[in-house]
PDB file of N, CA and C in Angstrom:
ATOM      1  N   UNK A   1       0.855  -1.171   0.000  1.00  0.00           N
ATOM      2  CA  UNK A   1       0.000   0.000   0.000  1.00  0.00           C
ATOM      3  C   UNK A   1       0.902   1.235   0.000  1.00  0.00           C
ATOM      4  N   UNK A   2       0.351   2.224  -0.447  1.00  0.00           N
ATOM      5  CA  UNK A   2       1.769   3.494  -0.811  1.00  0.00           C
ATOM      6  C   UNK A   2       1.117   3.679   0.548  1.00  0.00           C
ATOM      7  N   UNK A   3       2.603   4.825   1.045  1.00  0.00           N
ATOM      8  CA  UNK A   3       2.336   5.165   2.066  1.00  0.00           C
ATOM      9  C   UNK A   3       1.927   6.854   2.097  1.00  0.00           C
ATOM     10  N   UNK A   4       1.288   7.142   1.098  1.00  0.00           N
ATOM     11  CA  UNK A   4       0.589   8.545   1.447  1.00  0.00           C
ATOM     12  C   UNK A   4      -1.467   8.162   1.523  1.00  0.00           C
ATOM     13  N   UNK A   5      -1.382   6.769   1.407  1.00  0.00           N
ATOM     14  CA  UNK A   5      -2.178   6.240   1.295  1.00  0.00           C
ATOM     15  C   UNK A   5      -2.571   5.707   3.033  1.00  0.00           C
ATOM     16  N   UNK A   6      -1.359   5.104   3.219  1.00  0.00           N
ATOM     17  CA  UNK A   6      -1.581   4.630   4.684  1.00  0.00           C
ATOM     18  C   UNK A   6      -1.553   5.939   5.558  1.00  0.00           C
ATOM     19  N   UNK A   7      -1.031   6.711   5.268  1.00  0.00           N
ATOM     20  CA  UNK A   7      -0.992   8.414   6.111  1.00  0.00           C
ATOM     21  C   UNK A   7      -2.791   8.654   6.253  1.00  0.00           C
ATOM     22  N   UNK A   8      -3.118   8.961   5.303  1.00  0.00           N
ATOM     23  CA  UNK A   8      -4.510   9.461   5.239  1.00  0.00           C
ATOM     24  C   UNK A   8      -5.058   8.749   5.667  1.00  0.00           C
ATOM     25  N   UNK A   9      -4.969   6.994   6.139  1.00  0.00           N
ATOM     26  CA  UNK A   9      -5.910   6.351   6.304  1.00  0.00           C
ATOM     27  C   UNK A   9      -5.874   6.523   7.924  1.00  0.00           C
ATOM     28  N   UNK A  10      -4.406   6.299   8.614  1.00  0.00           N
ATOM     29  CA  UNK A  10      -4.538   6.847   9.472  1.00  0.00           C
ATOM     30  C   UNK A  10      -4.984   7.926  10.415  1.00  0.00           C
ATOM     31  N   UNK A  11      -4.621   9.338   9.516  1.00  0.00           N
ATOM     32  CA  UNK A  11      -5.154  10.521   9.532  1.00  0.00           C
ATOM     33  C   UNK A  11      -7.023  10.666   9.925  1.00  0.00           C
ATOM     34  N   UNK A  12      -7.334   9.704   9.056  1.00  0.00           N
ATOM     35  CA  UNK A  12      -8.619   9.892   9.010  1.00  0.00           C
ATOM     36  C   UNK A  12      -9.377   9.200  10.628  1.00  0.00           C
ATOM     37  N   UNK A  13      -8.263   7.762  10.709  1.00  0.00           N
ATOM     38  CA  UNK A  13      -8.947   7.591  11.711  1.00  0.00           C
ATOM     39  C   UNK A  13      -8.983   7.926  12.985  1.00  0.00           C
ATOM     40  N   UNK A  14      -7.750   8.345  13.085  1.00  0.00           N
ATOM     41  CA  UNK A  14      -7.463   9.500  14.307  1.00  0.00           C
ATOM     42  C   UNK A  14      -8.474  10.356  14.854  1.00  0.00           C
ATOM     43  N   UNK A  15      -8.549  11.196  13.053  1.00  0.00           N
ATOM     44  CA  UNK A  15     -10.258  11.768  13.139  1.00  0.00           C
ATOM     45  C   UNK A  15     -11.383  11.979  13.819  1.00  0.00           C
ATOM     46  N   UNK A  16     -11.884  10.500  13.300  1.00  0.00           N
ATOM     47  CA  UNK A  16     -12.677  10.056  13.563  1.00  0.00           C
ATOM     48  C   UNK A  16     -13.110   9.312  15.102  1.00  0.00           C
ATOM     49  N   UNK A  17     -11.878   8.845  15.332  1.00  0.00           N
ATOM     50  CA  UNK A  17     -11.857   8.566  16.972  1.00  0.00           C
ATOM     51  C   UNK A  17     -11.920   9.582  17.827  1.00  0.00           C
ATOM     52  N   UNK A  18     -11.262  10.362  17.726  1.00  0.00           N
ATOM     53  CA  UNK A  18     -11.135  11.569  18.742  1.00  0.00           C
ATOM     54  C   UNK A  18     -13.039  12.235  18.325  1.00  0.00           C
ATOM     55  N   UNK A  19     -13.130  12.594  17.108  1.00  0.00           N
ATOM     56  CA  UNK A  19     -14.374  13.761  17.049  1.00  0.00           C
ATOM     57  C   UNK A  19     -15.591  12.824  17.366  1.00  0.00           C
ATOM     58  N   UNK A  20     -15.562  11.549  17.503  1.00  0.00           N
ATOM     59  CA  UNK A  20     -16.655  10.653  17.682  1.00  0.00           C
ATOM     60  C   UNK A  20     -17.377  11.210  19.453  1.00  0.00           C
ATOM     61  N   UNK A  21     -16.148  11.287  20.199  1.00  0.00           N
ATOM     62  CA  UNK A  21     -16.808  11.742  21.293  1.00  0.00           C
ATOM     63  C   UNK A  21     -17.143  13.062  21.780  1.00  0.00           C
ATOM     64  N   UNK A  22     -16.896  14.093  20.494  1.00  0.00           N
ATOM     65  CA  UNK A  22     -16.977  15.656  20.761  1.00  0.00           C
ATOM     66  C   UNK A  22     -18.672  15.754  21.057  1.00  0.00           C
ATOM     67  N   UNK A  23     -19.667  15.074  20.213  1.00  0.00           N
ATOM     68  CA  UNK A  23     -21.407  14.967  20.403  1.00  0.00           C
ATOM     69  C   UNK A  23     -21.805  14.733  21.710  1.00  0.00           C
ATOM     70  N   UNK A  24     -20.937  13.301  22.222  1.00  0.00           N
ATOM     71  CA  UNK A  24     -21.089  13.336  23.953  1.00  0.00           C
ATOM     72  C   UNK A  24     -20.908  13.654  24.630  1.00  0.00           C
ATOM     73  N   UNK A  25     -19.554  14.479  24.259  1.00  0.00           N
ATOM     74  CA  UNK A  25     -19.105  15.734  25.437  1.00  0.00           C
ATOM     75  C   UNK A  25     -20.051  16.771  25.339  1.00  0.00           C
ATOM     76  N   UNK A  26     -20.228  17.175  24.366  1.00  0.00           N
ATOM     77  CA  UNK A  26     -21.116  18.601  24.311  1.00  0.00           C
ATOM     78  C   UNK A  26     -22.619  18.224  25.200  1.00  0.00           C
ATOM     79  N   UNK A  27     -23.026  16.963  24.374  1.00  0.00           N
ATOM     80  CA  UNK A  27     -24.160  17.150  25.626  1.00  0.00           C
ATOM     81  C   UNK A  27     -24.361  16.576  26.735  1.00  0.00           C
ATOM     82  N   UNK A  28     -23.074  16.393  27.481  1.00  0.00           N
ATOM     83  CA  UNK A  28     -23.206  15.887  28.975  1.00  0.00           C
ATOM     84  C   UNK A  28     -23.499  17.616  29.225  1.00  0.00           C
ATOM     85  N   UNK A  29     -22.226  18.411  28.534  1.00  0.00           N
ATOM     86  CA  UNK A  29     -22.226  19.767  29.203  1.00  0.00           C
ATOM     87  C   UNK A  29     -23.597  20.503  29.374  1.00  0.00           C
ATOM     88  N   UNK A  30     -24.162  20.606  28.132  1.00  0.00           N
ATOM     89  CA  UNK A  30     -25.334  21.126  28.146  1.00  0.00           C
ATOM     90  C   UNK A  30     -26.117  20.568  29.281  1.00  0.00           C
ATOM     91  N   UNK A  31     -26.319  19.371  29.104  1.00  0.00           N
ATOM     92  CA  UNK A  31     -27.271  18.632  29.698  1.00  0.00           C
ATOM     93  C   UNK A  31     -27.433  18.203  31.472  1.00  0.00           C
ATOM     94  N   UNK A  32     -26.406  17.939  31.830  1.00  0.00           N
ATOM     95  CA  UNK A  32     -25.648  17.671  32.723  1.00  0.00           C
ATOM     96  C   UNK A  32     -26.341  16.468  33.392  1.00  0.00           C
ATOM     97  N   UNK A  33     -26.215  15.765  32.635  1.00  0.00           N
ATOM     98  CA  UNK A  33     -27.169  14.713  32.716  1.00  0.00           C
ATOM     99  C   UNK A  33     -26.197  13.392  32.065  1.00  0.00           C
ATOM    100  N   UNK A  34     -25.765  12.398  32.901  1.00  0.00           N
ATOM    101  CA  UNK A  34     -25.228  11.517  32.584  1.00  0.00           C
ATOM    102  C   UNK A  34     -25.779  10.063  33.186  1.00  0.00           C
ATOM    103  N   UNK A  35     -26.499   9.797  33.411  1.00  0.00           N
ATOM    104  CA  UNK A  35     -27.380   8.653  33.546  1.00  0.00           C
ATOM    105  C   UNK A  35     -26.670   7.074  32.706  1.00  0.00           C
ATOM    106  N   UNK A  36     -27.234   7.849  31.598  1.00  0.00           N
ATOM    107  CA  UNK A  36     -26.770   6.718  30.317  1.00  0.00           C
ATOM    108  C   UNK A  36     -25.487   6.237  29.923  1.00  0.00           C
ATOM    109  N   UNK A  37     -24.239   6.814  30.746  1.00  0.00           N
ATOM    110  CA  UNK A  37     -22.994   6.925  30.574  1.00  0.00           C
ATOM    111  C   UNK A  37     -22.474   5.418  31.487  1.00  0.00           C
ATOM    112  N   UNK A  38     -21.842   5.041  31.012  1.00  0.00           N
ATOM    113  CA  UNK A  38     -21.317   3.682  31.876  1.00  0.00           C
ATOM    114  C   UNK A  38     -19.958   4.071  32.309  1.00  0.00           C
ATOM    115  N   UNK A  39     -19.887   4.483  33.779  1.00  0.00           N
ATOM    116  CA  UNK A  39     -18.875   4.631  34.522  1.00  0.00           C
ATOM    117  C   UNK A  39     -17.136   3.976  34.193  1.00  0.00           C
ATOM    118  N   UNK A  40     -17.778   1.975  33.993  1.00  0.00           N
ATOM    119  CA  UNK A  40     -16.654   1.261  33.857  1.00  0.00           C
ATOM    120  C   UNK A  40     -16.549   1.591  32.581  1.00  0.00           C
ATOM    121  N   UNK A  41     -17.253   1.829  31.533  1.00  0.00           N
ATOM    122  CA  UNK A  41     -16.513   1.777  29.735  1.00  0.00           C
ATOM    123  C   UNK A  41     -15.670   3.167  30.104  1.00  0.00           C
ATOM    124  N   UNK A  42     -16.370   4.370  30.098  1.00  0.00           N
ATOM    125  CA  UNK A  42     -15.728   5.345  30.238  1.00  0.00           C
ATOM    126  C   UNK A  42     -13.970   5.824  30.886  1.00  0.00           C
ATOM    127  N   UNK A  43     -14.190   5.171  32.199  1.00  0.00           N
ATOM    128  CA  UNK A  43     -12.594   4.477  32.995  1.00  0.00           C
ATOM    129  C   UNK A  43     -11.764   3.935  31.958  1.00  0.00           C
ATOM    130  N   UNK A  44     -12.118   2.936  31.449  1.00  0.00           N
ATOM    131  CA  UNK A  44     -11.319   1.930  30.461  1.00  0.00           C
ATOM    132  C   UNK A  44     -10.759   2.930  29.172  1.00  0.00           C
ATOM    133  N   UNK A  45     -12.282   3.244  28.489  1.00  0.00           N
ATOM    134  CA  UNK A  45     -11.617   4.084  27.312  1.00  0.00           C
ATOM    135  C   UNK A  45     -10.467   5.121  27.712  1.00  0.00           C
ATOM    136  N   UNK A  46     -10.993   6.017  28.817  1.00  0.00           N
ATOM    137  CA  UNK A  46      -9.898   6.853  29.061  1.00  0.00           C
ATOM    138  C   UNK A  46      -8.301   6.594  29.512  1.00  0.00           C
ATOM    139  N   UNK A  47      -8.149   5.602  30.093  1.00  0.00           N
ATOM    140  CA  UNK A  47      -7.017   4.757  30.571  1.00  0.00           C
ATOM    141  C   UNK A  47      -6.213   4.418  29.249  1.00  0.00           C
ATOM    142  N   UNK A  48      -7.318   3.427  28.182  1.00  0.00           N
ATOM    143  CA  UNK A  48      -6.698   3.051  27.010  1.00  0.00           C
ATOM    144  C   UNK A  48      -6.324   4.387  26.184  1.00  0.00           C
ATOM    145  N   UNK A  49      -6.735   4.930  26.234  1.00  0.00           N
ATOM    146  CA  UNK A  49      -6.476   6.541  25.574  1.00  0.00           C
ATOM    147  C   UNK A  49      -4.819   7.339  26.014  1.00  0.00           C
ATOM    148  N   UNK A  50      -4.940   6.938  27.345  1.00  0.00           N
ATOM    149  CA  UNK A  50      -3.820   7.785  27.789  1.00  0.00           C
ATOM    150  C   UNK A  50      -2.434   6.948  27.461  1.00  0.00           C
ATOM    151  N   UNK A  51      -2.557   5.164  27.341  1.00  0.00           N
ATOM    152  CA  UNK A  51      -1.838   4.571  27.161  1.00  0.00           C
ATOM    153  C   UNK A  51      -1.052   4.860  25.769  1.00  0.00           C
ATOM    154  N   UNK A  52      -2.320   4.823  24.585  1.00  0.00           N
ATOM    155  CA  UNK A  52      -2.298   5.184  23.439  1.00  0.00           C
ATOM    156  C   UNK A  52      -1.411   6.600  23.537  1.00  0.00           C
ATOM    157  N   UNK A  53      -1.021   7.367  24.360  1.00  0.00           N
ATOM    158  CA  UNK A  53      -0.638   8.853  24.100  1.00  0.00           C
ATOM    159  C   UNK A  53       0.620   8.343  25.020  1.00  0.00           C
ATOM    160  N   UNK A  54       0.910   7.611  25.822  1.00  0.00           N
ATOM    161  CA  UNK A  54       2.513   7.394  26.547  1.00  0.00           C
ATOM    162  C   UNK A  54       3.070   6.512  25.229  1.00  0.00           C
ATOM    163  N   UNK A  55       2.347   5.726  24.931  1.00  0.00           N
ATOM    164  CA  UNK A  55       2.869   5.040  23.731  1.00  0.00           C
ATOM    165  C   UNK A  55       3.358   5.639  22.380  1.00  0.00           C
ATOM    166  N   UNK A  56       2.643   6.780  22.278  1.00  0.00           N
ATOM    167  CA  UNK A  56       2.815   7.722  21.012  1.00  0.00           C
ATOM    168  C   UNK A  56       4.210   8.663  21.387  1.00  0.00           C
ATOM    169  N   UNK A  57       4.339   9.047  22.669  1.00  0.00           N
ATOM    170  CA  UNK A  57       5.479   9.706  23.144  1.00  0.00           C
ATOM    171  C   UNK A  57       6.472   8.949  22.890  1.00  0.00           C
ATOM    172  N   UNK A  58       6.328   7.704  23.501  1.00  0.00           N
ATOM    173  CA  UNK A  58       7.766   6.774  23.334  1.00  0.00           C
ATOM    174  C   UNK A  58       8.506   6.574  22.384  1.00  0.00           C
ATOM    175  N   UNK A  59       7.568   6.589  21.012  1.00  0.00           N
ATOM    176  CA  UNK A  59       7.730   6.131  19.625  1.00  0.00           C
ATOM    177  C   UNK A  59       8.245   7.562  19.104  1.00  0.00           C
ATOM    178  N   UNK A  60       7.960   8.626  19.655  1.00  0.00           N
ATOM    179  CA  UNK A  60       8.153  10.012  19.418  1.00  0.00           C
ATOM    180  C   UNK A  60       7.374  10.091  17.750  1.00  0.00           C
ATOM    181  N   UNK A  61       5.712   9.689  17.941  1.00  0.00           N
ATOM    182  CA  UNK A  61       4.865   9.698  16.447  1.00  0.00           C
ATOM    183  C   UNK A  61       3.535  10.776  17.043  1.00  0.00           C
ATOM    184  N   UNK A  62       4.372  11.841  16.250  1.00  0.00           N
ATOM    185  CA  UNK A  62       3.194  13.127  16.568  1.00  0.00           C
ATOM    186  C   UNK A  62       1.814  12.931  16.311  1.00  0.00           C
ATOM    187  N   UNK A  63       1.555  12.408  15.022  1.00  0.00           N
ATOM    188  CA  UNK A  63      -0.161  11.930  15.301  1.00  0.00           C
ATOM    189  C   UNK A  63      -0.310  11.584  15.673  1.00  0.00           C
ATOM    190  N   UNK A  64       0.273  10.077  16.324  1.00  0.00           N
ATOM    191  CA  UNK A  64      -0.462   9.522  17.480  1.00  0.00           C
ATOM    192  C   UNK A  64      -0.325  10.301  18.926  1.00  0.00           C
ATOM    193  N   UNK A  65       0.535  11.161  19.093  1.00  0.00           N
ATOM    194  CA  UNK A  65       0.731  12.499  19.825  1.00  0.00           C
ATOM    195  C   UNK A  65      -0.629  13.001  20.039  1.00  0.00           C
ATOM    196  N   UNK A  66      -0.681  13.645  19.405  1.00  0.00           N
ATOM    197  CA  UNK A  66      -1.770  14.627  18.976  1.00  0.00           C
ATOM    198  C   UNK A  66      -3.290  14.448  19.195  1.00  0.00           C
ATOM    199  N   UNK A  67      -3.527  13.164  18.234  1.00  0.00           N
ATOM    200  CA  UNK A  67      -5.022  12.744  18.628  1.00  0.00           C
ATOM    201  C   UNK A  67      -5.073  11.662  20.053  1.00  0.00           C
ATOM    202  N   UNK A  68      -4.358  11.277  20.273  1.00  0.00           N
ATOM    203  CA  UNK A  68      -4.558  10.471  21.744  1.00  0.00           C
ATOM    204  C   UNK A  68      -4.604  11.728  22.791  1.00  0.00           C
ATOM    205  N   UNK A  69      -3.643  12.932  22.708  1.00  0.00           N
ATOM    206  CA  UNK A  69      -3.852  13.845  23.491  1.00  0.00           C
ATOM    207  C   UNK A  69      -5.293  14.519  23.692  1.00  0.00           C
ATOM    208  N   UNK A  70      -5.538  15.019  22.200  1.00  0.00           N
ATOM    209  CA  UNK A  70      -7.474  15.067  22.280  1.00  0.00           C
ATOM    210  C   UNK A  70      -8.330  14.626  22.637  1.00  0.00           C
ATOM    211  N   UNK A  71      -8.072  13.155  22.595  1.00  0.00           N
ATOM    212  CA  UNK A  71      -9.216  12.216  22.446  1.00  0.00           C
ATOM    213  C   UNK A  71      -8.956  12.324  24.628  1.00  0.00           C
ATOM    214  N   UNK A  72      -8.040  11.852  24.902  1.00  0.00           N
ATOM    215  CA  UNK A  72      -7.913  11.758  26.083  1.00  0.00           C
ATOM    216  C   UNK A  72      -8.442  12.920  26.822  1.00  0.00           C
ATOM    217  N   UNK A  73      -8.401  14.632  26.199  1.00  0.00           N
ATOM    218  CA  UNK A  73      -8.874  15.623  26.641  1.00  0.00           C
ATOM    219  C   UNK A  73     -10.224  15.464  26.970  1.00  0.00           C
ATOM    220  N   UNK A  74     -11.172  15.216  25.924  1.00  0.00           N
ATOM    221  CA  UNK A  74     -12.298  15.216  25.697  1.00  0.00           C
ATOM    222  C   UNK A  74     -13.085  13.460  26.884  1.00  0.00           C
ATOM    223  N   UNK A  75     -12.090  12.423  26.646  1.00  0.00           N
ATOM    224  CA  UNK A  75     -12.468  11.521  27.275  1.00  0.00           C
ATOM    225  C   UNK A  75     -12.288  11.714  28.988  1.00  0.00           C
ATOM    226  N   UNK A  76     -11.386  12.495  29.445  1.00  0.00           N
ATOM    227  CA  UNK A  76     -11.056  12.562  30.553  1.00  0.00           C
ATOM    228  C   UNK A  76     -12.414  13.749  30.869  1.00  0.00           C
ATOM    229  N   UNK A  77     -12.916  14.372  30.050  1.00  0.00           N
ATOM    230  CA  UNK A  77     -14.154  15.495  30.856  1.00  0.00           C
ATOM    231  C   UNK A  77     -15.226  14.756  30.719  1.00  0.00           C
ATOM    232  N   UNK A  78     -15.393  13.637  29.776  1.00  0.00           N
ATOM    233  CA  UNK A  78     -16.621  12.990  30.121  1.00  0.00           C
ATOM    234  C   UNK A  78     -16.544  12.097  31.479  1.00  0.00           C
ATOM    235  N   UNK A  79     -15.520  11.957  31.437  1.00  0.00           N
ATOM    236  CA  UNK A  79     -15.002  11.089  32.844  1.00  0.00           C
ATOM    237  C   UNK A  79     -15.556  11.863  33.797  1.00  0.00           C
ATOM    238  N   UNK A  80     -14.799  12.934  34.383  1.00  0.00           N
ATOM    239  CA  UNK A  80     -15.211  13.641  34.968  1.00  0.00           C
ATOM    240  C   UNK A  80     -16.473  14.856  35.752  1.00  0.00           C
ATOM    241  N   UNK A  81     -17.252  14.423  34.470  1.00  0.00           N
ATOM    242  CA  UNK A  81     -18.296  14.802  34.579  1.00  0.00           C
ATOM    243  C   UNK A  81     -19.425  13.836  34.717  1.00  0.00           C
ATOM    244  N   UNK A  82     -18.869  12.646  34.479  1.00  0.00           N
ATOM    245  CA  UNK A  82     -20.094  11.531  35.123  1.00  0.00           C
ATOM    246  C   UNK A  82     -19.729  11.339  36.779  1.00  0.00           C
ATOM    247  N   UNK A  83     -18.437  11.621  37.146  1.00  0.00           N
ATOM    248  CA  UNK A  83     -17.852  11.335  38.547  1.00  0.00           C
ATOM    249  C   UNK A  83     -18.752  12.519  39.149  1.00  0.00           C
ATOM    250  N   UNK A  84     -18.687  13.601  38.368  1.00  0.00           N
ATOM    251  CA  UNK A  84     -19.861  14.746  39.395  1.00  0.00           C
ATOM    252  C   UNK A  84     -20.945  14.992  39.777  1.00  0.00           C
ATOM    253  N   UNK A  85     -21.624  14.573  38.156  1.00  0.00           N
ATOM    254  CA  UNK A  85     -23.208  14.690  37.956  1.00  0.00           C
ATOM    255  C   UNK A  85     -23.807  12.806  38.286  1.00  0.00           C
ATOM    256  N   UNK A  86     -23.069  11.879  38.308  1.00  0.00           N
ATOM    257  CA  UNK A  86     -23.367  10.514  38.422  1.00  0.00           C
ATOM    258  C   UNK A  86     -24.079  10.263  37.252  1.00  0.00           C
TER     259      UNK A  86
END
């Protein structure tokens, strides 16, 4: 596979992982209402997230830099905001 090919594919999914949870962040905020949120997935994803971003450091690979840092941003306030609102 060329590799401006594998770039973008990556690129994209980076994307897509990280902005997948920007809809749920926004409306815990609004809402403040987390009911529907599962405490243990949430823990896990965020954990696996941060791993994903010590791992990206190690390798010294800025996209994976970059979007694990986001994704972890955004995953760590949903975290946090189910720990407040329950």
């Amino acid at each position: 596979m060329a590799s401006a090919l594998v770039e973008l594919i990556g690129a994209l999914a980076a994307a897509l992982t990280t902005l997948c949870w920007v809809p749920q962040a926004l409306k815990i905020i609004r809402d403040r209402e987390t009911r529907a949120i599962s405490l243990p997935a949430t823990m896990l994803s965020a954990v696996g997230v941060l791993l994903w971003l010590v791992y990206g450091v190690a390798i010294a690979d800025a996209p994976l830099i970059a979007s694990s840092a986001a994704t972890f941003a955004i995953t760590a306030t949903i975290l946090a905001l189910k720990v407040r609102h329950g």
